[in-house]
Protein backbone atom coordinates (compact mmCIF):
# COMPACT_ATOMS: atom_id res chain seq x y z
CA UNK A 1 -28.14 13.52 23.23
CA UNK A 2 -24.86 11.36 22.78
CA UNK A 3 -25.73 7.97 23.49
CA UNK A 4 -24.54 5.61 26.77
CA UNK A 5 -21.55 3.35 25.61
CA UNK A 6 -21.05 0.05 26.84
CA UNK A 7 -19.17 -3.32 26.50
CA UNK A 8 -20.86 -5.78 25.16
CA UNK A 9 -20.08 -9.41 25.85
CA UNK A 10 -21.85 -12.72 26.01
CA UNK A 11 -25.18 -10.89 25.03
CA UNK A 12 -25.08 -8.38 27.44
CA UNK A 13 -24.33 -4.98 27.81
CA UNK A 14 -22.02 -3.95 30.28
CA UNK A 15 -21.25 -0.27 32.12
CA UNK A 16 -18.57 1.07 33.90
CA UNK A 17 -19.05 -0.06 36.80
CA UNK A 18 -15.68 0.50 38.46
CA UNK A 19 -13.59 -0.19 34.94
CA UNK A 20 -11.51 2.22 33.86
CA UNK A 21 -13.42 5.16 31.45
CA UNK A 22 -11.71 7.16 28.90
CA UNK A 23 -13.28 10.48 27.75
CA UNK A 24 -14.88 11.15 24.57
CA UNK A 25 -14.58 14.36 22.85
CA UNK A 26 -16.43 16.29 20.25
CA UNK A 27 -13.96 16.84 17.91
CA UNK A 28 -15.81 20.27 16.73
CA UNK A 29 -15.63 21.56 20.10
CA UNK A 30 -13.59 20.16 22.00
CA UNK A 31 -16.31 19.07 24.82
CA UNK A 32 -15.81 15.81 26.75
CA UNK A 33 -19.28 14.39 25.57
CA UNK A 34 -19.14 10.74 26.87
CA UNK A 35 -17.43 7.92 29.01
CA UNK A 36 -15.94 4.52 27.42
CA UNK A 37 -15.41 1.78 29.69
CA UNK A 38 -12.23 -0.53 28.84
CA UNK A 39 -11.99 -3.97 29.15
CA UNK A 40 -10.51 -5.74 32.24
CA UNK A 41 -8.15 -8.45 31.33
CA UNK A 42 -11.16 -10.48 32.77
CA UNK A 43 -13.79 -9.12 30.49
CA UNK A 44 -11.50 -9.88 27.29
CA UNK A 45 -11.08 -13.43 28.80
CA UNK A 46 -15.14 -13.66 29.43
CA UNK A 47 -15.71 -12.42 25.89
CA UNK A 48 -13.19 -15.49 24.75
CA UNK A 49 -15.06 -17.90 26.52
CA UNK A 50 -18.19 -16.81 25.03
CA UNK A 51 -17.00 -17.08 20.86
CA UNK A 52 -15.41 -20.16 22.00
CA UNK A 53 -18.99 -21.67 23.17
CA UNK A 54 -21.16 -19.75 20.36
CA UNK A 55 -18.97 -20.78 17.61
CA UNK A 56 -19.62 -24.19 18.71
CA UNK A 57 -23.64 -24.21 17.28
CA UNK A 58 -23.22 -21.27 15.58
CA UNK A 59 -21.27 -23.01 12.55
CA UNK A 60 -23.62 -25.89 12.64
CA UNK A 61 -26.60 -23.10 12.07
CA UNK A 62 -28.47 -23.07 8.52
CA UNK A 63 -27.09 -19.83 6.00
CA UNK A 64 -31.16 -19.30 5.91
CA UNK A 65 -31.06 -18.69 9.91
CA UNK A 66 -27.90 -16.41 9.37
CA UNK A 67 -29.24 -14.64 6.55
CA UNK A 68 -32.61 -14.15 8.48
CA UNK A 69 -30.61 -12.33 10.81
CA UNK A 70 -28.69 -10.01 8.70
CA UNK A 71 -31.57 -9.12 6.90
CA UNK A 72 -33.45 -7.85 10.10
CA UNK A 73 -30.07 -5.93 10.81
CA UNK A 74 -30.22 -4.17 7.62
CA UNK A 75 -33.87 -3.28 8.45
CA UNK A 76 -33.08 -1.38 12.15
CA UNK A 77 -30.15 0.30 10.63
CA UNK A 78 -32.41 2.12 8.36
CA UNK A 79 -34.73 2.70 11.41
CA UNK A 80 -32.52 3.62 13.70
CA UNK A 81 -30.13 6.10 11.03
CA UNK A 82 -31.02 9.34 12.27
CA UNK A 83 -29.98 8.59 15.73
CA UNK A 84 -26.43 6.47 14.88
CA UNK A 85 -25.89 9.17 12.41
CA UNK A 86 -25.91 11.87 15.04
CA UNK A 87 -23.84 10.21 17.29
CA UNK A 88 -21.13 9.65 14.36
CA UNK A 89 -21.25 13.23 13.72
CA UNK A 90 -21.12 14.02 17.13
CA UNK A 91 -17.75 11.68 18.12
CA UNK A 92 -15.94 11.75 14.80
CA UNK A 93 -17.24 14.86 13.30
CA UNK A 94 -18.25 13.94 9.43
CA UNK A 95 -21.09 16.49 8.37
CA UNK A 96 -24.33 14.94 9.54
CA UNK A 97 -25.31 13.65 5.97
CA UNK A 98 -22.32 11.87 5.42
CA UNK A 99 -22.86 10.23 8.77
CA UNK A 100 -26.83 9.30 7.57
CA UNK A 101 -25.40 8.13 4.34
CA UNK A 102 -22.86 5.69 5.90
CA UNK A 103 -25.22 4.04 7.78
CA UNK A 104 -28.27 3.62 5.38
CA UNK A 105 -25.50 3.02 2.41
CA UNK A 106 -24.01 0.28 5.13
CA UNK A 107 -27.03 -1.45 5.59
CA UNK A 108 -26.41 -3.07 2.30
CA UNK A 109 -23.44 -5.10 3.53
CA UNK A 110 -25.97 -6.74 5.97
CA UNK A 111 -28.10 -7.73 2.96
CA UNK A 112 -25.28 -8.51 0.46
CA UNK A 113 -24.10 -10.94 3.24
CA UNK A 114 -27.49 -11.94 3.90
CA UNK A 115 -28.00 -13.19 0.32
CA UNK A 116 -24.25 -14.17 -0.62
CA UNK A 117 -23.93 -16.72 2.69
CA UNK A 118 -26.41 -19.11 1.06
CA UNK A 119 -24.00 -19.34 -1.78
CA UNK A 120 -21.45 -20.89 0.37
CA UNK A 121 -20.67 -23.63 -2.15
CA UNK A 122 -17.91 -26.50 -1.81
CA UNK A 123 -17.62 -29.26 -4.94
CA UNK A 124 -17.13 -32.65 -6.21
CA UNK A 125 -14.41 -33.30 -8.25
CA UNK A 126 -14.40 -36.26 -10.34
CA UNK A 127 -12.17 -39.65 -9.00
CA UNK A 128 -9.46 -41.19 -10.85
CA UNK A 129 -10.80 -44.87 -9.39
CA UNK A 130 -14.36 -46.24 -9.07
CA UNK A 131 -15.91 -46.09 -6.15
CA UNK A 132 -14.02 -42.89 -4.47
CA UNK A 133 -15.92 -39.88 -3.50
CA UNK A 134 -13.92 -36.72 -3.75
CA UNK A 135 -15.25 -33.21 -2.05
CA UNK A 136 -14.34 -29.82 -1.28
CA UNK A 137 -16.21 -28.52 1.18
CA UNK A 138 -16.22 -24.72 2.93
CA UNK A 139 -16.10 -24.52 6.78
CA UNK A 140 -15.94 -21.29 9.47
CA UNK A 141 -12.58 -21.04 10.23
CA UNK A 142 -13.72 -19.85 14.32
CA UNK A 143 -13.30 -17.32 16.66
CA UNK A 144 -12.11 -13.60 15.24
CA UNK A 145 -10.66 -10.76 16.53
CA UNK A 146 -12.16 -7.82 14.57
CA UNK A 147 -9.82 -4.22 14.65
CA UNK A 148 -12.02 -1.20 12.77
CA UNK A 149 -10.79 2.37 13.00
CA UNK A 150 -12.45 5.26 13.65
CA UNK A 151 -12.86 7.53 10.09
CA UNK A 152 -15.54 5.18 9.06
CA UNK A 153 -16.86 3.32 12.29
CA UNK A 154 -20.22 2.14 11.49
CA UNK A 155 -18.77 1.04 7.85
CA UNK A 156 -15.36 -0.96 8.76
CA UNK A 157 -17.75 -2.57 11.90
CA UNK A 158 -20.59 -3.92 9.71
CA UNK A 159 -18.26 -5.09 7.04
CA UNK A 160 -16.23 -7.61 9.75
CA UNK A 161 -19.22 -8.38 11.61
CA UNK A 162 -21.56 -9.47 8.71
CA UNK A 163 -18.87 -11.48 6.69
CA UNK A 164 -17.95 -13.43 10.40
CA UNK A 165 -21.85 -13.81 10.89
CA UNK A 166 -22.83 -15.20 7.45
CA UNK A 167 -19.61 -17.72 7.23
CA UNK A 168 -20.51 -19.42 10.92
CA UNK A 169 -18.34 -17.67 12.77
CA UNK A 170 -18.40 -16.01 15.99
CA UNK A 171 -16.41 -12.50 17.32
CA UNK A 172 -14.47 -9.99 19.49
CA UNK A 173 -14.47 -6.54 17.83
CA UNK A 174 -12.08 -4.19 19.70
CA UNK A 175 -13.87 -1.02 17.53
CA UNK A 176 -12.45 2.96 18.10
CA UNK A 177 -11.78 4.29 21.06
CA UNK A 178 -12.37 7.70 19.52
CA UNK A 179 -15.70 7.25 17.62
CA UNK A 180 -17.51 4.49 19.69
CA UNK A 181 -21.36 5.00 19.31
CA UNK A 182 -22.00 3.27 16.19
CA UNK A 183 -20.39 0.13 17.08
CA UNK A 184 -22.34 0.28 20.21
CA UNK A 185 -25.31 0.69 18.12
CA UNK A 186 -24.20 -2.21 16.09
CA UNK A 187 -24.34 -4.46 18.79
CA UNK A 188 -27.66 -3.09 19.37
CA UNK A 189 -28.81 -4.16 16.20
CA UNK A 190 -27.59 -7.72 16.18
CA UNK A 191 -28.70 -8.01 19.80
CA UNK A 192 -32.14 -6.93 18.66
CA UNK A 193 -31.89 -9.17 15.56
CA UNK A 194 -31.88 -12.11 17.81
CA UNK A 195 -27.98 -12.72 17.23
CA UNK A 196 -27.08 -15.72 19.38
CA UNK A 197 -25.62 -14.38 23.14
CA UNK A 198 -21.34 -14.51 22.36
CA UNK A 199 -21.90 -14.84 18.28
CA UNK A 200 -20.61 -11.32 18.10
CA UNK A 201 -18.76 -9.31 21.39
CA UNK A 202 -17.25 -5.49 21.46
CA UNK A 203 -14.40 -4.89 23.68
CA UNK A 204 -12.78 -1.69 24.46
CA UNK A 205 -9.28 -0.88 25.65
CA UNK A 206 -5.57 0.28 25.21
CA UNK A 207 -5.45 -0.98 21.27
CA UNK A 208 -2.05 -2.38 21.86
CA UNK A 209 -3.33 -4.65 25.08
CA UNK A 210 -6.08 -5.54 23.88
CA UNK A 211 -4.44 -6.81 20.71
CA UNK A 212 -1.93 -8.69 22.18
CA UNK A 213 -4.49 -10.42 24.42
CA UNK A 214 -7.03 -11.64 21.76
CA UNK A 215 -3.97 -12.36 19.29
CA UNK A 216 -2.55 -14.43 21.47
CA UNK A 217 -5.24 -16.78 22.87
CA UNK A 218 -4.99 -19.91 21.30
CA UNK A 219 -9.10 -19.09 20.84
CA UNK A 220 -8.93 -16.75 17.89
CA UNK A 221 -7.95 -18.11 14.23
CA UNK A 222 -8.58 -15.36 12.86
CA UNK A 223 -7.52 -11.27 12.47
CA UNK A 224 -8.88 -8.73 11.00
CA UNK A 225 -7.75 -4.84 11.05
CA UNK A 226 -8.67 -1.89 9.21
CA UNK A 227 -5.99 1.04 9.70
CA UNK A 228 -2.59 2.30 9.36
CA UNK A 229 0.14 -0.04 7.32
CA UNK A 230 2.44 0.44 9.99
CA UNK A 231 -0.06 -1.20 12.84
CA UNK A 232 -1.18 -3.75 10.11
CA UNK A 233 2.07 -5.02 9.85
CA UNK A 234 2.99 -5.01 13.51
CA UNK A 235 -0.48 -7.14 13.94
CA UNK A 236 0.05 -8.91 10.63
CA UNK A 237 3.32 -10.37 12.17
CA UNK A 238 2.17 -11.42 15.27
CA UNK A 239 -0.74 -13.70 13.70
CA UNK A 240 1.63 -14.84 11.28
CA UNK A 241 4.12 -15.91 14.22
CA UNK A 242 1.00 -17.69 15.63
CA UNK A 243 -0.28 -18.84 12.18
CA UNK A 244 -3.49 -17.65 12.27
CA UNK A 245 -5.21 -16.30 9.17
CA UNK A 246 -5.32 -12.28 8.83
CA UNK A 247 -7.13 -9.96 5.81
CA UNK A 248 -5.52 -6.58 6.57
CA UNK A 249 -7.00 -3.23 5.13
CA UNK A 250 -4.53 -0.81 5.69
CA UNK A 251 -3.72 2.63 4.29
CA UNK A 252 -3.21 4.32 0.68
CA UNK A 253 -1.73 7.05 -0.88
CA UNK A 254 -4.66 7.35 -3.89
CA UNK A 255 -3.38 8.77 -7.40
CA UNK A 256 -5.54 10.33 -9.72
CA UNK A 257 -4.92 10.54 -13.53
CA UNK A 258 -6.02 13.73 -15.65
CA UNK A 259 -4.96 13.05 -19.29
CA UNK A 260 -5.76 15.71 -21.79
CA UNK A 261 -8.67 14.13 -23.22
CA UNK A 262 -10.92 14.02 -19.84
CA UNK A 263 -13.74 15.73 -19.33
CA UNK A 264 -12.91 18.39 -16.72
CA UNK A 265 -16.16 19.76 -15.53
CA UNK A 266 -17.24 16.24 -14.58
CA UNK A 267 -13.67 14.87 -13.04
CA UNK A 268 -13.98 18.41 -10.74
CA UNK A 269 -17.18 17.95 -9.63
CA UNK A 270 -16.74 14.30 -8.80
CA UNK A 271 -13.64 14.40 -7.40
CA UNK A 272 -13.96 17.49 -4.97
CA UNK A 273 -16.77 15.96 -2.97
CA UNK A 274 -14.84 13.02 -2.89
CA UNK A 275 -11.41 14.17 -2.08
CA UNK A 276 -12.49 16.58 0.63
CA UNK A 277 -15.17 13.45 2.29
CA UNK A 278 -15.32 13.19 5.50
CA UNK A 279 -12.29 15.77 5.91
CA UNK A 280 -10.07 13.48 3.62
CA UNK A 281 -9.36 11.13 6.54
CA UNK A 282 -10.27 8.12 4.04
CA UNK A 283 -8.08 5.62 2.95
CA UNK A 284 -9.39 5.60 -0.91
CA UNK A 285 -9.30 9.55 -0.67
CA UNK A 286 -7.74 10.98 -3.96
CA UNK A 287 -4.11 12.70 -3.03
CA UNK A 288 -1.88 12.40 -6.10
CA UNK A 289 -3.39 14.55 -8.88
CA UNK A 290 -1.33 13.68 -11.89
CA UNK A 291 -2.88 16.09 -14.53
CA UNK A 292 -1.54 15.64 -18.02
CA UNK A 293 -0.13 19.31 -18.94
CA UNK A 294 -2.65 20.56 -21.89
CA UNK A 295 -5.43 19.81 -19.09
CA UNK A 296 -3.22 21.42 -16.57
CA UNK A 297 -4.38 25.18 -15.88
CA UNK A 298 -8.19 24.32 -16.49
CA UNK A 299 -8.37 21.65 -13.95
CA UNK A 300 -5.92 23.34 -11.64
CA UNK A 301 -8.80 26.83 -11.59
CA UNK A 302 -11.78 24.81 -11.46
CA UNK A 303 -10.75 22.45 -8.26
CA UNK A 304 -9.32 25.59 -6.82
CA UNK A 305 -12.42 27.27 -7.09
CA UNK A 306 -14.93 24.88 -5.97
CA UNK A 307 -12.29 23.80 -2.78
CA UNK A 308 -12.49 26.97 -1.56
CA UNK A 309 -16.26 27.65 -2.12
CA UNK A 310 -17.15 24.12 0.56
CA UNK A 311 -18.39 25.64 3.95
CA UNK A 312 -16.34 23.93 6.41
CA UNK A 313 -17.81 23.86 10.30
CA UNK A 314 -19.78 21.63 12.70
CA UNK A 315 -21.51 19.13 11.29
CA UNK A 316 -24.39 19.25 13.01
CA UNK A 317 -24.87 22.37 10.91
CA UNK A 318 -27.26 21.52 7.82
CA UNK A 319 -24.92 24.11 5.68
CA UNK A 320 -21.51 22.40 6.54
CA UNK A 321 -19.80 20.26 3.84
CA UNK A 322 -16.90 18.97 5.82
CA UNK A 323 -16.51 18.90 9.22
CA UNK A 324 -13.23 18.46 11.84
CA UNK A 325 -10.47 16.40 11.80
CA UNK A 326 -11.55 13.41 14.01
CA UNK A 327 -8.07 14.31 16.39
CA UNK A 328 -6.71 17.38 17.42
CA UNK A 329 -2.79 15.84 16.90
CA UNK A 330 -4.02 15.58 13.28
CA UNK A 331 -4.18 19.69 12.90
CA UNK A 332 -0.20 19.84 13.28
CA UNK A 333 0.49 16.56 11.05
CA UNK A 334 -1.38 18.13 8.25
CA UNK A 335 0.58 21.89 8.74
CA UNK A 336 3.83 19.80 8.63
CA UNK A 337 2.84 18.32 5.47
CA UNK A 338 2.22 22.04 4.06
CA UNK A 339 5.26 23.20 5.52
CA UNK A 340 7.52 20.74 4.26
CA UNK A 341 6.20 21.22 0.58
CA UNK A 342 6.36 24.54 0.40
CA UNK A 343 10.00 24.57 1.75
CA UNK A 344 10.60 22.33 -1.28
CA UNK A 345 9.12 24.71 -3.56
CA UNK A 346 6.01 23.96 -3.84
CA UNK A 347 2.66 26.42 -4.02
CA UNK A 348 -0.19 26.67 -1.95
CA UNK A 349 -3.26 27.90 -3.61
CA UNK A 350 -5.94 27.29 -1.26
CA UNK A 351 -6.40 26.44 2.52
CA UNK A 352 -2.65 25.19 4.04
CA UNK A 353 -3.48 25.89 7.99
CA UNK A 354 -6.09 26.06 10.71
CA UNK A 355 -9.24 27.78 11.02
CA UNK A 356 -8.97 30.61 13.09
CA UNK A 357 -11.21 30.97 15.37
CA UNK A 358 -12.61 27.99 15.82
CA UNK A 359 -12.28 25.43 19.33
CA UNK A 360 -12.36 22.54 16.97
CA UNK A 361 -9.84 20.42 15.16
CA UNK A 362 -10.31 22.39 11.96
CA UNK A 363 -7.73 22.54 9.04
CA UNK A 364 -8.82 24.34 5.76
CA UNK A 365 -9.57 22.15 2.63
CA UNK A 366 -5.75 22.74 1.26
CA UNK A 367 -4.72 22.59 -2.78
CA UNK A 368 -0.72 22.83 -3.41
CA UNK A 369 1.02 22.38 -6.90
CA UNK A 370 4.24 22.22 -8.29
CA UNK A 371 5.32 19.50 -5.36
CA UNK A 372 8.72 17.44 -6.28
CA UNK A 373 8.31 13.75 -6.01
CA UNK A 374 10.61 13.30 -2.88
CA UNK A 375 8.63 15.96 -0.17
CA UNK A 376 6.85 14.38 2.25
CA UNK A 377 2.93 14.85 0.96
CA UNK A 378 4.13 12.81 -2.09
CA UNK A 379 5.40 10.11 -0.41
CA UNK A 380 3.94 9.60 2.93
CA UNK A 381 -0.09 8.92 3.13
CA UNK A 382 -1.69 12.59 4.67
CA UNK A 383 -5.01 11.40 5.91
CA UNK A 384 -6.58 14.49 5.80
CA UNK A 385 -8.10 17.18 3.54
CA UNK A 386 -5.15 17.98 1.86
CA UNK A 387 -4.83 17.85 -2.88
CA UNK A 388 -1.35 17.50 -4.62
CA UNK A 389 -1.12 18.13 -8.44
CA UNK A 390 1.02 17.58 -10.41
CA UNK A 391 1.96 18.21 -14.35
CA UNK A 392 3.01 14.83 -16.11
CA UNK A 393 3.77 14.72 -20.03
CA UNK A 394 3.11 11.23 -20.75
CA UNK A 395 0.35 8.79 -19.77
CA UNK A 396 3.66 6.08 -19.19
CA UNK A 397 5.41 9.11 -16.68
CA UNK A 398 1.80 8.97 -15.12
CA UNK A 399 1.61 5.42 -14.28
CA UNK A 400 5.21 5.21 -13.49
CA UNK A 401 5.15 7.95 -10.87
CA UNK A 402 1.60 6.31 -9.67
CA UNK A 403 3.24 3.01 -9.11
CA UNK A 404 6.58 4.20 -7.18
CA UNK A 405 5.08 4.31 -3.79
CA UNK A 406 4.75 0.97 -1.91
CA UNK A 407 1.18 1.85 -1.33
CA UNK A 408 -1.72 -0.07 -3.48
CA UNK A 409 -5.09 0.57 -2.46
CA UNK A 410 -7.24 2.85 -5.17
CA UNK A 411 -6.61 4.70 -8.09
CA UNK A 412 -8.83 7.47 -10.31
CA UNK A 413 -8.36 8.25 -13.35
CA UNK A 414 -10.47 10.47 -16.16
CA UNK A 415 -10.11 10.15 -19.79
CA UNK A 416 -12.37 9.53 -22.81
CA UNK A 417 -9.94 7.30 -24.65
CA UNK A 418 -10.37 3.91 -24.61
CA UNK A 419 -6.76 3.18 -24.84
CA UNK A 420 -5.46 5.11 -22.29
CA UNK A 421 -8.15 3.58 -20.13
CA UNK A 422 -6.98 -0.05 -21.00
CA UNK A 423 -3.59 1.10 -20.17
CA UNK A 424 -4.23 2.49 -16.90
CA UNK A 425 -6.40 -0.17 -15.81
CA UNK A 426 -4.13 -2.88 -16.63
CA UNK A 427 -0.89 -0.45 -16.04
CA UNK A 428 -1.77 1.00 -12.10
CA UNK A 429 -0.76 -1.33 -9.45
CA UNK A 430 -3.87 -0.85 -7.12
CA UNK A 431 -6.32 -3.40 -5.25
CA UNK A 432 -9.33 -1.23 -7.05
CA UNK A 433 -9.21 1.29 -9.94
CA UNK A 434 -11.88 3.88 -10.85
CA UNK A 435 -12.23 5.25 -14.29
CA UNK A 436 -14.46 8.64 -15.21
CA UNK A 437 -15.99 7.54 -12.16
CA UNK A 438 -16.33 6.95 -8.68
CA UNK A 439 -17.43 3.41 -7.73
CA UNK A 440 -15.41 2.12 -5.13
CA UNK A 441 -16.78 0.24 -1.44
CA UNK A 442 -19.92 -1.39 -3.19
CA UNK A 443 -21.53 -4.34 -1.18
CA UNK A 444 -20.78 -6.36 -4.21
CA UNK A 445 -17.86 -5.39 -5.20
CA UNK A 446 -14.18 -6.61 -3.79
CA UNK A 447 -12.53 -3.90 -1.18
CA UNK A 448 -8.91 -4.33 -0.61
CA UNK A 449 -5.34 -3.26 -1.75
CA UNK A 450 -1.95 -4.77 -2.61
CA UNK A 451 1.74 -4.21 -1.60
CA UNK A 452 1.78 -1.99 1.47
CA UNK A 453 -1.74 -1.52 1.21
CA UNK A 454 -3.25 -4.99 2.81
CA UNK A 455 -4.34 -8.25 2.13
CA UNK A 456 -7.46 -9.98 1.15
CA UNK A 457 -10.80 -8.62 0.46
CA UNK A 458 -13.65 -7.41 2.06
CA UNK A 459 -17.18 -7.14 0.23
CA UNK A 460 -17.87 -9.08 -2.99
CA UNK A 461 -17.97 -12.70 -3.56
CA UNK A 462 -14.54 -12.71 -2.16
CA UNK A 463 -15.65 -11.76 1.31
CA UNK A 464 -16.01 -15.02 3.02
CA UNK A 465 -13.00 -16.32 1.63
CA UNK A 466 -11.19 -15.22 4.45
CA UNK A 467 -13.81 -16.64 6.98
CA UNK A 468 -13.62 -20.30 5.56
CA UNK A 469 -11.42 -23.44 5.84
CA UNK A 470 -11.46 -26.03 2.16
CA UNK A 471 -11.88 -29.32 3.85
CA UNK A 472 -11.15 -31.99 1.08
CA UNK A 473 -12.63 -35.49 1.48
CA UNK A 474 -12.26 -38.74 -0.05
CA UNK A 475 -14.01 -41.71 0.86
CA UNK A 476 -13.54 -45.01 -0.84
CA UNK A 477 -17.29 -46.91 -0.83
């Protein structure tokens, strides 16, 4: 039932055969349910070799031929859902229909990119002298080396791959270890798409070898990593060392504004689905609850209540509404955060430990209150399906205490005043914020954060930028 995993490199797909294999695990049972093959220090060098030579007529290729291609992408994802789905579900543990929905919802980046890669546009800018030409034009900057994590694996994968494939250039995606099947199946559906042999190759490995390897052949020009600010930064060092380009998505510590004036019943049901998503291991995930005090107690009951009514289990299991924690290690992280908050004084109204029982990496959909600024939860990002609120006073304490992390990636917040909307939008220091809604990681829309949080953008008409050289030419006639 799981599928086969491979390498894939130069157009072909590639087994153990006598490479090293590292075990894959269901995380909602604990079952060893498939074999990854690493990279040999040979394979990574093969997989160079072969961006180097595709880049070389894939950048001279028409944006029609590139957008044919990511167009028939788009088109097998949706065919081929159910199965990638399952496979997500089965390796990172997400409830089966968050698993469909990321990869019929990800399909769209294939199209966006499809469509927005024709509109690739340089310019002309007018010459102080008669008879110069003056142009800006927009050229693949070459051979990347691609990093996605494992919470959203089909997602992160698709993103990378269909911004390098629309802007000309070619790639080596080291994808996660943990969750592998969908980017398997994404090389499936580019090889089926009639992607050039070494446009696009997927490596596996020990992260930190295989990062230093591809980062440091004078092949790559290009980085790009999804995952924890810590790594980022440890990666975005060693390409700036080497001065090669990087966009870096890293992680976030998401606050969420309640004034007094929002409409609860809506900002509870929209924001427990989306806190509790894919077990909260998301890097937009709402943490900080900052709810304004004459809003307080209502919000406080009704997110109690409806986080402690979500069926949590396998989630292969039509009923279950979040599944595992994608790690075992991740079940005493969380427990830590709990512990150290309620040391501090804080309380714990729902959740706070492990599900007994259970052979899986399970933690309990977890609400505290009452947390002081300096514990750990409110300071450190805790990746998992854990809610802090918070009373504030003032919508300037709000913003203040939202801003005094060095993380920058998404903010919420609910109100129906148009002021305190314009002050929050233009007052949160965040890469994206949401307002009485939740509209963040649209194919159209910009994807990135500031400060800790990363640099550049994925998605948007800002998603090539980092996939492009500005050539200027003049030429006197």
């Amino acid at each position: 039932m799981y599928p086969k995993l491979s390498l894939y490199i130069d157009g072909q797909f590639i087994g153990a055969e006598g490479r090293r294999e590292q075990d894959v695990y269901n995380p909602a049972t604990g079952e060893v349910i498939g074999k990854l093959p690493h990279a040999t220090r040979e394979d990574l060098d093969r997989a160079l070799a072969a961006a180097a030579r595709a880049f070389e007529s894939w950048k001279k290729t028409s944006p029609l031929d590139r957008a044919k291609v990511l167009r028939r992408v788009a088109e097998l994802a949706r065919e081929r859902a159910n199965d990638i789905g399952r496979g997500i579900t089965m390796d990172m543990g997400k409830p089966l229909a968050e698993a469909l929905a990321e990869v019929n919802f990800c399909a769209e980046h294939a199209e966006w990119h499809a469509e927005e890669c024709r509109r690739i546009y340089g310019r002309v800018i007018p010459a102080r002298v008669d008879g110069v030409r003056q142009l800006v034009v927009r050229e693949p900057v070459g051979v990347c080396a691609a990093f996605s994590p494992w919470n959203f694996p089909f997602n992160q994968a698709i993103r990378k791959i269909s911004a390098a494939v629309g802007a000309g250039c070619t790639m080596i995606l080291k994808g996660p270890e943990e969750a592998p099947s969908a980017v398997v199946a994404l090389a499936q559906l580019f090889h089926d798409a009639g992607l050039p042999p070494g446009v696009i190759n997927i490596v596996w490995g020990v992260p930190a070898e295989v990062s230093d390897h591809l980062i440091n052949s004078p092949i790559v020009r290009k980085i790009t990593f999804t995952g924890s600010v810590g790594v980022g930064k440890l990666l975005a060092a060693k390409a700036a060392a080497l001065m090669k380009r990087s966009t870096m998505e890293l992680g976030g510590h998401a606050p969420v504004i309640i004034c007094d004036d929002a409409d609860i019943d809506m900002a509870v049901k929209l924001l427990v689905p989306h806190k509790f998503r894919n077990a909260g291991q998301v890097c937009v995930s709402p943490t900080r609850f900052y709810v304004q005090e004459g809003a307080y107690e209502r919000f406080v009951g009704e997110f109690v209540k409806k986080t402690q009514a979500l069926k949590v289990g396998d989630g292969l299991q039509a009923d279950t509404r979040m599944g595992p924690l994608a790690q075992a290690r991740r079940v005493g992280a969380l427990a830590g955060f709990v512990d150290d908050a309620r040391e501090r004084g804080a309380t714990l109204l729902a959740g706070g430990a492990p599900i007994p029982g259970s052979s899986g990496s399970f933690f309990a959909p977890t609400v505290l209150t009452d947390l002081p600024e300096d514990s750990r939860f409110m300071t450190e990002e805790p990746f998992g399906p854990v809610a802090g609120i918070v009373r504030f006073k003032t919508l300037e304490e709000a913003i203040q205490r939202s801003n005094s992390l060095p993380f920058g990636l998404a903010a919420y917040a609910f109100t129906t005043s148009s002021k305190n909307a314009q002050m929050i939008s233009s007052g949160i220091e965040a890469g994206m914020v949401s307002i009485n809604h939740i509209g963040i990681g649209l194919a159209e829309t910009p994807f990135g954060g500031i400060k800790d949080s990363g640099m550049g953008s994925e998605g948007g008409t800002e998603t090539f930028d980092g996939y492009l050289n500005t050539k200027f030419v003049t030429q006197l006639n």
